[in-house]
C-alpha atoms as a PDB file:
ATOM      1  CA  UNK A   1     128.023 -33.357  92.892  1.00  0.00           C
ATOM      2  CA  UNK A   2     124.917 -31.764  94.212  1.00  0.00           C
ATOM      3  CA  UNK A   3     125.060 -30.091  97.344  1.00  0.00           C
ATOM      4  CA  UNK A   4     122.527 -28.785  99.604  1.00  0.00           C
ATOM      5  CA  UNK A   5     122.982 -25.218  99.063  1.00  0.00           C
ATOM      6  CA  UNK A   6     120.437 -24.143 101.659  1.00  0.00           C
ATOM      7  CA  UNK A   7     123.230 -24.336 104.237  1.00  0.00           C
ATOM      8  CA  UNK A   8     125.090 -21.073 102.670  1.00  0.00           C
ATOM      9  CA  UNK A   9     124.841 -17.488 102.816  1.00  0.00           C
ATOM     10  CA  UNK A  10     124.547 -14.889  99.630  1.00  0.00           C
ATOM     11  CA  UNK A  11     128.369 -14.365  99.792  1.00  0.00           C
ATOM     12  CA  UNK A  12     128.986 -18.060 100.235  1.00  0.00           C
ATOM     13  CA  UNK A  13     126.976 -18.840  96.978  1.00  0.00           C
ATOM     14  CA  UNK A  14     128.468 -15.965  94.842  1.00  0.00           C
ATOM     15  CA  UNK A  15     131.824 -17.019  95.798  1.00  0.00           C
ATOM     16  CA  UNK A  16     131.253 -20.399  94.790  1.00  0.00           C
ATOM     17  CA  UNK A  17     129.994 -19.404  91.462  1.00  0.00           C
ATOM     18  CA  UNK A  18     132.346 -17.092  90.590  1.00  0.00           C
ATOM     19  CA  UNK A  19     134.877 -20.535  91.389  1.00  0.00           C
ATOM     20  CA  UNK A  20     132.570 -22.974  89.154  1.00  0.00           C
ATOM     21  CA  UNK A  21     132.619 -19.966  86.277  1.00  0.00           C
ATOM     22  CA  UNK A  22     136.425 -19.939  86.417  1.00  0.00           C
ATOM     23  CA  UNK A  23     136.623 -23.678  86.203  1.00  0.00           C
ATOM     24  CA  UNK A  24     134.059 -23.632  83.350  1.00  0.00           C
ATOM     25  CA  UNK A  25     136.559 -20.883  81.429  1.00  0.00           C
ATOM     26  CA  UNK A  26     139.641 -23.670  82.212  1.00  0.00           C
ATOM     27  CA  UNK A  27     138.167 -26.322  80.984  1.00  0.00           C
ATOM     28  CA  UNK A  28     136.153 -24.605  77.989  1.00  0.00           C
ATOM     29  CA  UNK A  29     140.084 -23.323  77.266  1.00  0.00           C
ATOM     30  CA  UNK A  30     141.485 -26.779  77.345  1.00  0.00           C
ATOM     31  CA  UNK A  31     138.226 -28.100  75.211  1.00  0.00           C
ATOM     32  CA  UNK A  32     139.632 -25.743  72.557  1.00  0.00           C
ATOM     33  CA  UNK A  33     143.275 -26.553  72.820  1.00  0.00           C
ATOM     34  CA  UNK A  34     142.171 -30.138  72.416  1.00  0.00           C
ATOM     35  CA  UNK A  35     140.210 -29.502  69.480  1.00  0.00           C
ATOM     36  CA  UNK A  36     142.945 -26.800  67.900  1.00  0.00           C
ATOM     37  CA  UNK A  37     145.512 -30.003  68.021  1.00  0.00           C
ATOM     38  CA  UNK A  38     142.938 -32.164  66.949  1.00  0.00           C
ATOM     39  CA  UNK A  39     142.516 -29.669  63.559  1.00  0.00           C
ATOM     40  CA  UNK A  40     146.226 -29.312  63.197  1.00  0.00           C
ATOM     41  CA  UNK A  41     146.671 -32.875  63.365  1.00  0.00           C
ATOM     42  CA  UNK A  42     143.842 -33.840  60.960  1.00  0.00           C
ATOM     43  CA  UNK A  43     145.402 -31.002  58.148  1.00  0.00           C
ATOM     44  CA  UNK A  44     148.599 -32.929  58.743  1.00  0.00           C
ATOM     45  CA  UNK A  45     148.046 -36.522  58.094  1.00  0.00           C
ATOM     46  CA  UNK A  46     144.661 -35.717  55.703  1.00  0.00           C
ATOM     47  CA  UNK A  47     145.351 -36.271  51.848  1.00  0.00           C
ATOM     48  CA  UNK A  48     145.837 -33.196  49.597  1.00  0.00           C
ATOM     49  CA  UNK A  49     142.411 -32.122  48.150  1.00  0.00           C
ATOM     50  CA  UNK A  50     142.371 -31.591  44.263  1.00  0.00           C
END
């Protein structure tokens, strides 16, 4: 995935980070959905603690 980023301008390159930091936020969001359901899931089935 590494690019030669030599070949773009300052706007270019801030543009293109401000698209990789919203990707990061979508798929940090969906790393916590994943891991909510995982929780709920685990409370579910787990055995009652005493």
């Amino acid at each position: 995935m590494r690019e030669d980023l030599d070949l773009y301008g300052i706007a270019e390159l801030e543009e293109r980070l401000d698209i990789l930091a919203s990707e990061a936020a979508r798929v940090q969001a969906q790393i916590d959905r994943k891991r909510a359901g995982r929780a709920a899931a685990d409370a579910l089935f787990s055995s009652p603690s005493n």
